[in-house]
C-alpha atoms as a PDB file:
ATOM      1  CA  UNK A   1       0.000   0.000   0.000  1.00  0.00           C
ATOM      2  CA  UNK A   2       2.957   2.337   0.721  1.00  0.00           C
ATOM      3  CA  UNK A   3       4.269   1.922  -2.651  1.00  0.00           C
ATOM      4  CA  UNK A   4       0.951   2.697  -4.288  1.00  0.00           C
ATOM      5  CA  UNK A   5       0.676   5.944  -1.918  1.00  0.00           C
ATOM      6  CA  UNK A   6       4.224   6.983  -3.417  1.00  0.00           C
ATOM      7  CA  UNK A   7       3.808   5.771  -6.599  1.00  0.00           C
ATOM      8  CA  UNK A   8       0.359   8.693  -6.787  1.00  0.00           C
ATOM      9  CA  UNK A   9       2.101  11.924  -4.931  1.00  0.00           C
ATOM     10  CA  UNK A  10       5.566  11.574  -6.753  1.00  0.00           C
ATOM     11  CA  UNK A  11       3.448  11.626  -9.822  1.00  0.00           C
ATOM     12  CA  UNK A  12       2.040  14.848  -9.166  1.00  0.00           C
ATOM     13  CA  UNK A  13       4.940  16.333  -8.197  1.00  0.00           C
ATOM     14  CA  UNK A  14       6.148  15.098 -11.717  1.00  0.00           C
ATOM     15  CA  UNK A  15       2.847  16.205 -13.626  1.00  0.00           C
ATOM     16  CA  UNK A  16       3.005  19.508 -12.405  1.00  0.00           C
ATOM     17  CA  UNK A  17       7.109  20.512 -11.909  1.00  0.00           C
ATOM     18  CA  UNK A  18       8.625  19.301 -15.429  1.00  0.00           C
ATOM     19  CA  UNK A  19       5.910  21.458 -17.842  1.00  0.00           C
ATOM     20  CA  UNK A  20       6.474  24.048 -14.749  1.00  0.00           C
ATOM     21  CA  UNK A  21      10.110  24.346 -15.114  1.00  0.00           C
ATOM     22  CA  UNK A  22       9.902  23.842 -19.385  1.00  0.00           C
ATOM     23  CA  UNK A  23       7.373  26.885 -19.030  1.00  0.00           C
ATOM     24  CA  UNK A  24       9.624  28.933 -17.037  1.00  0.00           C
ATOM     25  CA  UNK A  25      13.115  28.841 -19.261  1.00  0.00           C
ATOM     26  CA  UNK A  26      10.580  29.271 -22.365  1.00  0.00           C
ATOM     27  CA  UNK A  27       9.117  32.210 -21.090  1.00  0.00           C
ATOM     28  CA  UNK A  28      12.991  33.795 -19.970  1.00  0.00           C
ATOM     29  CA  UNK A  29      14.148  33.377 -23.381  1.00  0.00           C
ATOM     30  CA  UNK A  30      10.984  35.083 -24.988  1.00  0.00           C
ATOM     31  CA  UNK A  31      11.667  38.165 -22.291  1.00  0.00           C
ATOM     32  CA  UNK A  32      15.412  38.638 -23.313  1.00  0.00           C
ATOM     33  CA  UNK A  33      13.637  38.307 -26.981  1.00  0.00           C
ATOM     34  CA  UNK A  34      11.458  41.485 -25.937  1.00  0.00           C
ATOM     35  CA  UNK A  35      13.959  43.057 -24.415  1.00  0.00           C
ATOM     36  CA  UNK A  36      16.376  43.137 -27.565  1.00  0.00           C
ATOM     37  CA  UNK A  37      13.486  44.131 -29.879  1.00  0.00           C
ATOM     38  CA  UNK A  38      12.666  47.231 -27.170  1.00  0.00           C
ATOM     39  CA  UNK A  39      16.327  48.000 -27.388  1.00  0.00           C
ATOM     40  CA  UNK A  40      16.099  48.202 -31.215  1.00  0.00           C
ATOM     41  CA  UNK A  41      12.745  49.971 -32.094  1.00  0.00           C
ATOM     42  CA  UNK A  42      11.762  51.808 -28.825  1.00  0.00           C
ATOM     43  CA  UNK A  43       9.875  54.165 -30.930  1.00  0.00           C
ATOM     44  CA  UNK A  44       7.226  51.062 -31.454  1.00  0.00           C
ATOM     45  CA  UNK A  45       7.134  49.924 -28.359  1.00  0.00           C
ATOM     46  CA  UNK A  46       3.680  49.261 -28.067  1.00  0.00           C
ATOM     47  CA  UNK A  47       3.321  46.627 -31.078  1.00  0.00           C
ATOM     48  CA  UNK A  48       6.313  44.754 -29.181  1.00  0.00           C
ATOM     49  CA  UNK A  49       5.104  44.627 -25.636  1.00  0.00           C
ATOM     50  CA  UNK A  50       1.546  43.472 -27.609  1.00  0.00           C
ATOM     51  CA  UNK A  51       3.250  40.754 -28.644  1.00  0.00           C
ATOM     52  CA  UNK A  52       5.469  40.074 -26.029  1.00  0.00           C
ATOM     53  CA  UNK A  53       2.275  39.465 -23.775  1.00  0.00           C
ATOM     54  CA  UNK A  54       0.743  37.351 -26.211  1.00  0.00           C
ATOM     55  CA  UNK A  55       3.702  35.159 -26.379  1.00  0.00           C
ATOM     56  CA  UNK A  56       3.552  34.856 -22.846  1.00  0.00           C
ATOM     57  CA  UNK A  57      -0.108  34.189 -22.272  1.00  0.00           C
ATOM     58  CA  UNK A  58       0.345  31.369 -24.896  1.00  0.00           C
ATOM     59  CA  UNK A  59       3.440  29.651 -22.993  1.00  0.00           C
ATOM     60  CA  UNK A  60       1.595  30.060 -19.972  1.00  0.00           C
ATOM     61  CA  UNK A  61      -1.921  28.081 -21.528  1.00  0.00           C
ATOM     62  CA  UNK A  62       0.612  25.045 -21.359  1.00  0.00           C
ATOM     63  CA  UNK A  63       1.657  25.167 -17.787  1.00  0.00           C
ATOM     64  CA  UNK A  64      -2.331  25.766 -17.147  1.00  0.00           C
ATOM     65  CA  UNK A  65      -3.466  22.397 -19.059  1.00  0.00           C
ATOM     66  CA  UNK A  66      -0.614  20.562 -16.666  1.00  0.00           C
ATOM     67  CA  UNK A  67      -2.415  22.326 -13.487  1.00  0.00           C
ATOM     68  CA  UNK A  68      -5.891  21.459 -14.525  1.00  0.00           C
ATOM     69  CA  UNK A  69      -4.819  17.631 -15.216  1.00  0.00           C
ATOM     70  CA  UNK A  70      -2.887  17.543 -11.676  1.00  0.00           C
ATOM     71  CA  UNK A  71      -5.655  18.919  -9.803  1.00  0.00           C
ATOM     72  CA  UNK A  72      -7.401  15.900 -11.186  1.00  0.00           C
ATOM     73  CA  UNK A  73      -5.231  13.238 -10.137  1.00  0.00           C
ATOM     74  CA  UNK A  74      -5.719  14.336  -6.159  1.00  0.00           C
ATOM     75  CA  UNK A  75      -9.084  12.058  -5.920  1.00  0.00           C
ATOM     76  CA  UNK A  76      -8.247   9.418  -8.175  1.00  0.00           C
ATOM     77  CA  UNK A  77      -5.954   7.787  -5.221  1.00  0.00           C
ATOM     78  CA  UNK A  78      -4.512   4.125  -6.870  1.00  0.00           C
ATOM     79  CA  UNK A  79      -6.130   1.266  -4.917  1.00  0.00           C
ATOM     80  CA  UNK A  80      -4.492  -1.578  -6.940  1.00  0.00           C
ATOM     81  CA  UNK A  81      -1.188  -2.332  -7.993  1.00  0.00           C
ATOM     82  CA  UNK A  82      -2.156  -2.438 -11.606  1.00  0.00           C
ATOM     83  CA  UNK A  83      -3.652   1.112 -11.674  1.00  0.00           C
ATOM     84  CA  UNK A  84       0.207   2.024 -11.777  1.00  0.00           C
ATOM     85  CA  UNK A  85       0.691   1.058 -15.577  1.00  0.00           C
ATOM     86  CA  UNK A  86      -2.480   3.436 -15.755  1.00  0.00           C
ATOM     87  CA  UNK A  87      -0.871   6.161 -13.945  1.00  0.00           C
ATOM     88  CA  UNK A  88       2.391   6.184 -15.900  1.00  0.00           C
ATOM     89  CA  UNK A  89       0.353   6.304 -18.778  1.00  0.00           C
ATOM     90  CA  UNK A  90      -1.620   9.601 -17.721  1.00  0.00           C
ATOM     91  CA  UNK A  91       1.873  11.198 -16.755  1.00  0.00           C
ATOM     92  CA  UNK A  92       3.557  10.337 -20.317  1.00  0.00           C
ATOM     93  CA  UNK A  93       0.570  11.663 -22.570  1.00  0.00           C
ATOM     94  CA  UNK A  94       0.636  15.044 -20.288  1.00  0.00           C
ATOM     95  CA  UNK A  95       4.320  15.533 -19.582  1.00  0.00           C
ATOM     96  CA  UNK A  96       6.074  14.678 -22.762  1.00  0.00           C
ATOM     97  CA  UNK A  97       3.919  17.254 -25.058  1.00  0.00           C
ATOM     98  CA  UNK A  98       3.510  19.701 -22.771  1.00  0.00           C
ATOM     99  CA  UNK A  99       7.457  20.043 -22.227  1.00  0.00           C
ATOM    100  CA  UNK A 100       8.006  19.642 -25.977  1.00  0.00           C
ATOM    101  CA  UNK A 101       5.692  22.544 -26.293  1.00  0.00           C
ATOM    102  CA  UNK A 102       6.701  24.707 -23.332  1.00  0.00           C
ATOM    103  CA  UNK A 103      10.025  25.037 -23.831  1.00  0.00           C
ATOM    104  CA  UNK A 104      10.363  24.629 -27.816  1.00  0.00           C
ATOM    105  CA  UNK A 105       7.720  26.240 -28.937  1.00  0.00           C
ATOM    106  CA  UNK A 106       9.047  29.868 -27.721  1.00  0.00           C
ATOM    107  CA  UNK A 107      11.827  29.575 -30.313  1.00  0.00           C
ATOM    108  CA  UNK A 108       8.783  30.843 -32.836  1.00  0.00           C
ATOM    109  CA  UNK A 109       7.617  33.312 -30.077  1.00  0.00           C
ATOM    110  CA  UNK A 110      11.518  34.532 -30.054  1.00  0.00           C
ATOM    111  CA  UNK A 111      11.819  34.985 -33.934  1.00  0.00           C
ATOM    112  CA  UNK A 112       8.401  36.321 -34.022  1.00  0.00           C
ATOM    113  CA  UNK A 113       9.605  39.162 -31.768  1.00  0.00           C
ATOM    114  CA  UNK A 114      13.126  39.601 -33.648  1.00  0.00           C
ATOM    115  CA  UNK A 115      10.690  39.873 -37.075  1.00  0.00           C
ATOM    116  CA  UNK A 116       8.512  42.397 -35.566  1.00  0.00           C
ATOM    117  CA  UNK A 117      11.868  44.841 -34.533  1.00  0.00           C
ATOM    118  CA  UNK A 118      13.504  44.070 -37.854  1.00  0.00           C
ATOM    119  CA  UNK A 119       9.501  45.182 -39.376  1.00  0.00           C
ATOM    120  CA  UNK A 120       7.809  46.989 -37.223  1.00  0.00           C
ATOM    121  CA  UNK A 121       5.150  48.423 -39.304  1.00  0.00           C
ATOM    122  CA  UNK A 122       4.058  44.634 -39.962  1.00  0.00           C
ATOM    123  CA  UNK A 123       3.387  43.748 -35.914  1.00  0.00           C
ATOM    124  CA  UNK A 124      -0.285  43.367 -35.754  1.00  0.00           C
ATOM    125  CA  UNK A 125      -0.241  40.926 -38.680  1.00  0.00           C
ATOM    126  CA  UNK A 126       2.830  39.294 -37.120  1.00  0.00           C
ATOM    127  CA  UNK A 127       0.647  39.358 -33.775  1.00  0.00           C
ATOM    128  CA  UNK A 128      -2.117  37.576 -35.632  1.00  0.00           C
ATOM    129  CA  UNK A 129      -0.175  34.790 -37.268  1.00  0.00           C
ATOM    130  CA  UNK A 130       1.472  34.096 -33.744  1.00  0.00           C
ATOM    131  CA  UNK A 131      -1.692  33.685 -32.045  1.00  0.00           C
ATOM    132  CA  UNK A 132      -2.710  31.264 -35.070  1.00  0.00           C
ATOM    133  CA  UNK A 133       0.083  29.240 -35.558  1.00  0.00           C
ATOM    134  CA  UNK A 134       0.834  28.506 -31.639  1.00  0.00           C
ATOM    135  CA  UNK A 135      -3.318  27.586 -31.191  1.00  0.00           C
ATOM    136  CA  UNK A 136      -2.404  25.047 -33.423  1.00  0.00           C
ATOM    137  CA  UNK A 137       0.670  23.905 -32.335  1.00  0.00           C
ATOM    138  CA  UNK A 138      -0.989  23.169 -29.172  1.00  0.00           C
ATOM    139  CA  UNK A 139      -3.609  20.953 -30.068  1.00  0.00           C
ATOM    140  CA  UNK A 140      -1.408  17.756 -29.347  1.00  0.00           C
ATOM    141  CA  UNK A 141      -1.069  18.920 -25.930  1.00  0.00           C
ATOM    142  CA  UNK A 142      -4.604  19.603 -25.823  1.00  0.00           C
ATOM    143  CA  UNK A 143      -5.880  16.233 -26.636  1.00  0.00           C
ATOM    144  CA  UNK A 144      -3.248  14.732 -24.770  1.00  0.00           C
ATOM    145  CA  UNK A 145      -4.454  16.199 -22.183  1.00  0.00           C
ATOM    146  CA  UNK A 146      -8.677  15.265 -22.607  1.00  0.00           C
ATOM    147  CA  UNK A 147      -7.175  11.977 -23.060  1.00  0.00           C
ATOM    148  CA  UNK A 148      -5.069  11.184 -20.054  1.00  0.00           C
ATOM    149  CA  UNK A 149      -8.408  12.435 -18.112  1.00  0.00           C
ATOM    150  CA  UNK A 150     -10.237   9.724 -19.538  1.00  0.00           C
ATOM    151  CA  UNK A 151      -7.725   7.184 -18.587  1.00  0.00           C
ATOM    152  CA  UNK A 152      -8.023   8.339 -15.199  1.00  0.00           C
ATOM    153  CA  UNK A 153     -11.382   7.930 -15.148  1.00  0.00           C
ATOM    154  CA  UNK A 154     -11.712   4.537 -16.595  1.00  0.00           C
ATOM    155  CA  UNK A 155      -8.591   3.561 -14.330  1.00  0.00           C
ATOM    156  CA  UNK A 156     -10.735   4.013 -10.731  1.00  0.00           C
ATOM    157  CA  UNK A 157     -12.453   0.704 -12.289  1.00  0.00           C
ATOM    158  CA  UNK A 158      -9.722  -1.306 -12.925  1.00  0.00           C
ATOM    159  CA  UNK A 159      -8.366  -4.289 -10.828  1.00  0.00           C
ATOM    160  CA  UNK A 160      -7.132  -6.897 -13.577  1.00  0.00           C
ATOM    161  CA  UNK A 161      -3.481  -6.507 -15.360  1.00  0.00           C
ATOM    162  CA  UNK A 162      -5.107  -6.480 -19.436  1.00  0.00           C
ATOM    163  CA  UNK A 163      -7.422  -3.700 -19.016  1.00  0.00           C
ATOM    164  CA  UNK A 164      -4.312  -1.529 -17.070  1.00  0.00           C
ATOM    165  CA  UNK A 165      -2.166  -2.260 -20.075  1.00  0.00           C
ATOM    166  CA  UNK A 166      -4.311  -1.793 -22.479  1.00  0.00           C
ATOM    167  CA  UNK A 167      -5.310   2.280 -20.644  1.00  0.00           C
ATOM    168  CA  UNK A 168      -1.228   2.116 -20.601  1.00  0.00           C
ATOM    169  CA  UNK A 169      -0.821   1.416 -24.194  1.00  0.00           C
ATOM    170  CA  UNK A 170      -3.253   4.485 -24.443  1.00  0.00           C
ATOM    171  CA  UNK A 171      -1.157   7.154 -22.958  1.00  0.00           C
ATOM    172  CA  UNK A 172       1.863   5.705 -24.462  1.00  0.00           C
ATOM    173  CA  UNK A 173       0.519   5.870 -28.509  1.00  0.00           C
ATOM    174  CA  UNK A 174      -0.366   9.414 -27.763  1.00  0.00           C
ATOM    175  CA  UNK A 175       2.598  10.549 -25.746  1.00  0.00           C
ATOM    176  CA  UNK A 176       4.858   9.254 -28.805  1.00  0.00           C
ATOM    177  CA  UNK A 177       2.928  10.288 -31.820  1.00  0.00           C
ATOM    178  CA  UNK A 178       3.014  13.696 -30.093  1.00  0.00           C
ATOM    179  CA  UNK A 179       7.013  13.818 -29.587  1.00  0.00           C
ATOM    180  CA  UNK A 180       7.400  14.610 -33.453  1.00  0.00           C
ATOM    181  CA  UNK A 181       4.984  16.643 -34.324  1.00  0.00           C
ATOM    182  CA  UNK A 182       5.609  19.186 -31.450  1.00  0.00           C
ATOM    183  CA  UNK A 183       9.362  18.835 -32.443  1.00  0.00           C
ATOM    184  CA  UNK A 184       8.760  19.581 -36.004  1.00  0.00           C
ATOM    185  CA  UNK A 185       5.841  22.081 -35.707  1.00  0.00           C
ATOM    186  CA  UNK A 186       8.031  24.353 -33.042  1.00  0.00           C
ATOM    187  CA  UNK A 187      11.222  24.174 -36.022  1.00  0.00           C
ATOM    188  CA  UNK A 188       9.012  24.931 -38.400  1.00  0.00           C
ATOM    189  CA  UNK A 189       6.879  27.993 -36.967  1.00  0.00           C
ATOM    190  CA  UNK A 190      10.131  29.513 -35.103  1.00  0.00           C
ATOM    191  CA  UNK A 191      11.656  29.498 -38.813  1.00  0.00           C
ATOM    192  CA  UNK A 192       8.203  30.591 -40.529  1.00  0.00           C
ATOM    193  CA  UNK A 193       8.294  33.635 -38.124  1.00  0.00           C
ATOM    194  CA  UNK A 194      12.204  34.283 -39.181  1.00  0.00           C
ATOM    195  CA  UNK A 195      11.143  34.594 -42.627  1.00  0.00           C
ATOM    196  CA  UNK A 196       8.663  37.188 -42.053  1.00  0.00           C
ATOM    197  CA  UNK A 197      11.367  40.102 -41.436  1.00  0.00           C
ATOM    198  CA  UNK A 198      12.587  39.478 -45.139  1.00  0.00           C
ATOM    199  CA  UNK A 199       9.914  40.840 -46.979  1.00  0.00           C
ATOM    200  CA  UNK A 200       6.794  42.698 -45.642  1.00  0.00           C
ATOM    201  CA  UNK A 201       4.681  41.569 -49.401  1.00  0.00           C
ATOM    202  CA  UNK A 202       5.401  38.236 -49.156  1.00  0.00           C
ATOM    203  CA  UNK A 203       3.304  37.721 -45.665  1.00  0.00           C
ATOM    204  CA  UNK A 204      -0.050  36.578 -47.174  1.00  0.00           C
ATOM    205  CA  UNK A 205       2.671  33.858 -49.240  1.00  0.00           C
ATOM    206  CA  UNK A 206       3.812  33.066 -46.005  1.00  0.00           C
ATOM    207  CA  UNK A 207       1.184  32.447 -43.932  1.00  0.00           C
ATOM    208  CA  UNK A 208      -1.032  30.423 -46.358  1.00  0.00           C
ATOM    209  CA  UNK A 209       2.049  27.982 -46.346  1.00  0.00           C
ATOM    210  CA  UNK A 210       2.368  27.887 -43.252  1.00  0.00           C
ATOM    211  CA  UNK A 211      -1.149  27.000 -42.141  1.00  0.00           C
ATOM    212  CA  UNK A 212      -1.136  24.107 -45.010  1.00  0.00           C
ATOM    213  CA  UNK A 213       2.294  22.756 -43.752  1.00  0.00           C
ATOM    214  CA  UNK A 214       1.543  22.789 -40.653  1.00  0.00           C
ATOM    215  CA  UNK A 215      -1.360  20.555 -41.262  1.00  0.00           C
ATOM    216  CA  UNK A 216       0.549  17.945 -42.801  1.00  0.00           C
ATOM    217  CA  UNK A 217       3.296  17.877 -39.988  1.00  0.00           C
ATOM    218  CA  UNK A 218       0.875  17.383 -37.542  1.00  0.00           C
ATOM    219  CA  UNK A 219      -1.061  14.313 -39.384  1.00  0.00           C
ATOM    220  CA  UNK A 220       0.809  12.019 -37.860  1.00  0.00           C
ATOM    221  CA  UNK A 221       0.002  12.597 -33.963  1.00  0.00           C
ATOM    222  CA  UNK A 222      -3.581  12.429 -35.934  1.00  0.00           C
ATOM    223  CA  UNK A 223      -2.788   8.883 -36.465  1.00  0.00           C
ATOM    224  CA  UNK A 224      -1.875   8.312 -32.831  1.00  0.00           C
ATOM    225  CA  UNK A 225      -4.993   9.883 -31.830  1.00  0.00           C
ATOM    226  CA  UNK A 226      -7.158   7.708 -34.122  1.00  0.00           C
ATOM    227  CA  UNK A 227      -4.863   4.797 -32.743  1.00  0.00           C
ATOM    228  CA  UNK A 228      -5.761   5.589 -28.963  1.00  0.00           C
ATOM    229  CA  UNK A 229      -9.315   5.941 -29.940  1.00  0.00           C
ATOM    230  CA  UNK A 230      -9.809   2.121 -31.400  1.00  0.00           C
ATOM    231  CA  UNK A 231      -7.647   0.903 -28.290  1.00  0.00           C
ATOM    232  CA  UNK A 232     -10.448   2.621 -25.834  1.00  0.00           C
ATOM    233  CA  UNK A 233     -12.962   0.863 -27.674  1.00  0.00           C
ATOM    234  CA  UNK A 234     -11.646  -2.981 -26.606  1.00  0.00           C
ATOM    235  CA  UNK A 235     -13.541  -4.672 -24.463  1.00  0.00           C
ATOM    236  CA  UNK A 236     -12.385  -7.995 -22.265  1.00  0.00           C
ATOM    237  CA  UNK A 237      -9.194  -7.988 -23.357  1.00  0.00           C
ATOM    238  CA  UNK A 238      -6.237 -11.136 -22.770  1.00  0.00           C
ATOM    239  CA  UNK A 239      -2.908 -10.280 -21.663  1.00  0.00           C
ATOM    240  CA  UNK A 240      -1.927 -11.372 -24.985  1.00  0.00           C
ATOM    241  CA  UNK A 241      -3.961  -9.044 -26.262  1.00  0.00           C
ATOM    242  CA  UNK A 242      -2.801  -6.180 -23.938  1.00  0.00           C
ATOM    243  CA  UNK A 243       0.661  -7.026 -25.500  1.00  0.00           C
ATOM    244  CA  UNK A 244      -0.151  -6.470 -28.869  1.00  0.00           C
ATOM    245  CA  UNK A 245      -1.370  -3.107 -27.910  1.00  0.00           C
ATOM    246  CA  UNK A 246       1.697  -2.091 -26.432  1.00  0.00           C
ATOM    247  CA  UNK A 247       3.928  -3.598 -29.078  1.00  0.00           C
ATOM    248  CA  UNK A 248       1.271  -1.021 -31.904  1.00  0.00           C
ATOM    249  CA  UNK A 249       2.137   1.819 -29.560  1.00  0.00           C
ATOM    250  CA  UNK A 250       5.556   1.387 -29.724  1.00  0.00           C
ATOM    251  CA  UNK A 251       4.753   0.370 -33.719  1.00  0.00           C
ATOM    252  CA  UNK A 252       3.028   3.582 -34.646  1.00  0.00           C
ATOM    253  CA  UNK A 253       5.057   6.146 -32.430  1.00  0.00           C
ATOM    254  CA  UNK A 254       8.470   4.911 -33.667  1.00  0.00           C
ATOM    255  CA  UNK A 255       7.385   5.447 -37.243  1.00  0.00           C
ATOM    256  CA  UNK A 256       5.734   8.624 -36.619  1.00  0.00           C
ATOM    257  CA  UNK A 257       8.867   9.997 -34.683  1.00  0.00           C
ATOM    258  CA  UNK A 258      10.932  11.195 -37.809  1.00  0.00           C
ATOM    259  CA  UNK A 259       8.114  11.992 -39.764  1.00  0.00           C
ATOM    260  CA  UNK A 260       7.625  14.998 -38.503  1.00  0.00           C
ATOM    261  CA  UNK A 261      10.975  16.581 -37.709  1.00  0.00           C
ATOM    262  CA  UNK A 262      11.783  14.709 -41.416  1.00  0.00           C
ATOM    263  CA  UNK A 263       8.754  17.302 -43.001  1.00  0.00           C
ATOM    264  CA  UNK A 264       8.877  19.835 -41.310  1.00  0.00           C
ATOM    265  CA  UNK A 265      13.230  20.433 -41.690  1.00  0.00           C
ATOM    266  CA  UNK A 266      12.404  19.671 -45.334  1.00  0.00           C
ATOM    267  CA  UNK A 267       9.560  22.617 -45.449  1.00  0.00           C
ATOM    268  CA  UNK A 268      11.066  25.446 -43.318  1.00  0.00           C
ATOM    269  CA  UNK A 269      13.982  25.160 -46.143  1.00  0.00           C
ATOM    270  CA  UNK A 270      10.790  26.605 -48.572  1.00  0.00           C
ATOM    271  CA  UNK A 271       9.918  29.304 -46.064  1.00  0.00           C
ATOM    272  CA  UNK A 272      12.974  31.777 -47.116  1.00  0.00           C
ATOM    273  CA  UNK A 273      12.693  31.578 -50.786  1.00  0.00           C
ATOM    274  CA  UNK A 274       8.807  32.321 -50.395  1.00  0.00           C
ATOM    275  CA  UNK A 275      10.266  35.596 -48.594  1.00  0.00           C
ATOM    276  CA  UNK A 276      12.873  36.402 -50.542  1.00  0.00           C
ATOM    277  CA  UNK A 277      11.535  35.456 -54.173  1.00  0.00           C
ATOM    278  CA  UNK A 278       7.075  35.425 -53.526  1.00  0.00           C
ATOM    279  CA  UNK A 279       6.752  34.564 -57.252  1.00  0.00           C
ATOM    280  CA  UNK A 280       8.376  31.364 -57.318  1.00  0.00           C
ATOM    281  CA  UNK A 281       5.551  30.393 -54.229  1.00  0.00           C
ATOM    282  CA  UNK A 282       3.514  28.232 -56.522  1.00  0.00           C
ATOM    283  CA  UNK A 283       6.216  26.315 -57.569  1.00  0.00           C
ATOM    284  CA  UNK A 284       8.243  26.215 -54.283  1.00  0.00           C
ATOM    285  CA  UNK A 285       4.945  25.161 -52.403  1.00  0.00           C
ATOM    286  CA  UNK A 286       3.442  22.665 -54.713  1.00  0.00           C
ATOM    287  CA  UNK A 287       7.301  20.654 -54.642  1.00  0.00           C
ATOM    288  CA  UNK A 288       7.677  20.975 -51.001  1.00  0.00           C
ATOM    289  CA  UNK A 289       3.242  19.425 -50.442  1.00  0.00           C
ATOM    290  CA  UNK A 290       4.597  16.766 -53.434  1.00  0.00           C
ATOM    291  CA  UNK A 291       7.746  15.804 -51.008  1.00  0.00           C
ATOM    292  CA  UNK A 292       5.572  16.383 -47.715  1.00  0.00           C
ATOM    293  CA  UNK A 293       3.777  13.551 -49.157  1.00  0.00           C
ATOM    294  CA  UNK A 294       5.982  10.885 -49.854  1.00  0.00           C
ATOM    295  CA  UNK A 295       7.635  11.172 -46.385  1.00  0.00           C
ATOM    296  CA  UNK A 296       3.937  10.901 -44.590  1.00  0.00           C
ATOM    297  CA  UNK A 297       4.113   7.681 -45.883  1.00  0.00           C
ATOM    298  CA  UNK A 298       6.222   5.940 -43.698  1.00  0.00           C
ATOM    299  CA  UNK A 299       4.039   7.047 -40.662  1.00  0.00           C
ATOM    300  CA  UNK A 300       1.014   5.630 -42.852  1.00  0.00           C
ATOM    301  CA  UNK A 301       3.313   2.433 -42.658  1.00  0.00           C
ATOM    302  CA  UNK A 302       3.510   2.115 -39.087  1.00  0.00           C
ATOM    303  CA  UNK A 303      -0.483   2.914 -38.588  1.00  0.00           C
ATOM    304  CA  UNK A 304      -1.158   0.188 -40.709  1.00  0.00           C
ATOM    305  CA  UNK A 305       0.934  -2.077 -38.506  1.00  0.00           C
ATOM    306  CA  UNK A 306      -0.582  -1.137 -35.572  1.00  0.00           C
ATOM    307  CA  UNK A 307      -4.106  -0.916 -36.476  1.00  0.00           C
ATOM    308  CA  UNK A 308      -2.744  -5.180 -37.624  1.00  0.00           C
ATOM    309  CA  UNK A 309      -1.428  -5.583 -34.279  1.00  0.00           C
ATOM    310  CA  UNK A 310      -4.956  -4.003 -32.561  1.00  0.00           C
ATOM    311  CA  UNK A 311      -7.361  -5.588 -34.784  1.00  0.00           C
ATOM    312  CA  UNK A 312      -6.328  -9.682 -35.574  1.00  0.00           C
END
């Protein structure tokens, strides 16, 4: 029982200090961001501390989501010895995106900041396609999140080994289809935001890239999330079975690992000849969705093997 009592404090202490601390150096290096854009365009102050804010409020929505789930943990007390699996589940599909997030999604947040000093007269559209861009960046944390509360619901039920694995094998699909995609998409905005100091005419360019790109980086943490989905839906499961759902976890969020970072280095390469030459966009765009496309394939690989694995 002592081991059970540990095993559900230390993992709120965990659940709420690592997206903590990933929040706080985030936010640090956006401030000496703001603070080197102030130095070089006091005159347009305002626009900067605007954005500065905004930058902070979004970092901060992270550290918020990891509050809200921890709060939830403190009556869902473990009464088995199985309802561990279940708990290092919940802390996986909440920690590992919202650190991912915290800490390397204010690179974008940073360049957005050194774009706005370098064009100042372009910070309220810069402003806007922060606020867009992050929103969607953290959807994987969001559903992460909804997720791990529903395995802590269903895990107050659980007594028997198969169903803890399988509410495991949950948390685990999710928190690795979401280590990629949060890697790529915070590359690929921080360098979408660089670009934007280049040229003020090619932001339109720019942003309806970026919005498509960033769709297609994130597809495979959709996968993982379709994945987790069919797993819920087992019912009176054998430990063999249990197994195979732990062996497609590992299946689908080892393939959809370098996906992600592959697509999105491959993009952001796209990003500065859209700002420097806007009339080669169509072409630029169309080979970089055509390339996008191929390498999303792989990940398509590994969901078929999984959804094998799940199904027979």
């Amino acid at each position: 029982m002592i081991h059970l009592i540990v095993t559900h404090y230390s993992s709120i202490a965990l659940m709420i200090t690592l997206p903590v601390f990933a929040t706080a150096f985030g936010q640090s290096r956006i401030a000496k961001a703001a603070f080197a854009a102030l130095n070089q365009q006091p005159a347009h102050d305002a626009g900067i501390k605007k954005l500065f804010f905004a930058g902070i409020a979004l970092s901060e929505t992270v550290a918020l989501i990891a509050v809200l789930a921890t709060a939830y943990l403190f009556n869902n007390s473990l009464t088995h010895d199985v309802q561990t699996y279940t708990r290092i589940g919940t802390c996986m599909a909440i920690i590992i995106p919202c650190v991912i997030v915290a800490y390397f999604g204010s690179l974008s947040i940073v360049q957005a900041l050194g774009s706005a000093a370098r064009q100042p007269f372009l910070t309220n559209q810069i402003l806007s396609f922060v606020l867009i861009t992050q929103s969607l960046m953290q959807t994987p944390v969001i559903f992460c999140a909804i997720f791990a509360l529903i395995i802590e619901y269903q895990a107050s039920s659980v007594a028997t080994l198969p169903p803890a694995l399988q509410l495991f094998a949950v948390g685990l699909v999710l928190s690795l289809s979401s280590i990629g995609p949060c890697f790529g998409l915070s590359h690929f905005i921080a360098q979408a935001c660089h670009s934007l100091r280049f040229n003020r005419a090619a932001f339109s360019k720019i942003f309806s890239f970026t919005f498509i790109t960033q769709a297609i980086i994130e597809t495979p943490f959709l996968f993982g999330l379709a994945t987790g989905i069919v797993m819920l839906q087992l019912n009176q499961l054998t430990f063999m079975k249990s197994i195979a759902l732990l062996s497609a976890a590992i299946a689908l969020g080892g393939a959809t690992l370098p996906v992600s970072i592959v697509s999105a280095r491959a993009s952001s390469k796209v990003l500065n000849g859209i700002a420097l030459n806007p009339e080669n966009t169509s072409i630029l765009s169309r080979f970089s969705l055509f390339c996008q496309a191929f390498i999303d394939t792989t990940a398509v690989y590994g969901l078929i093997i999984a959804l094998m694995l799940i199904i027979f």
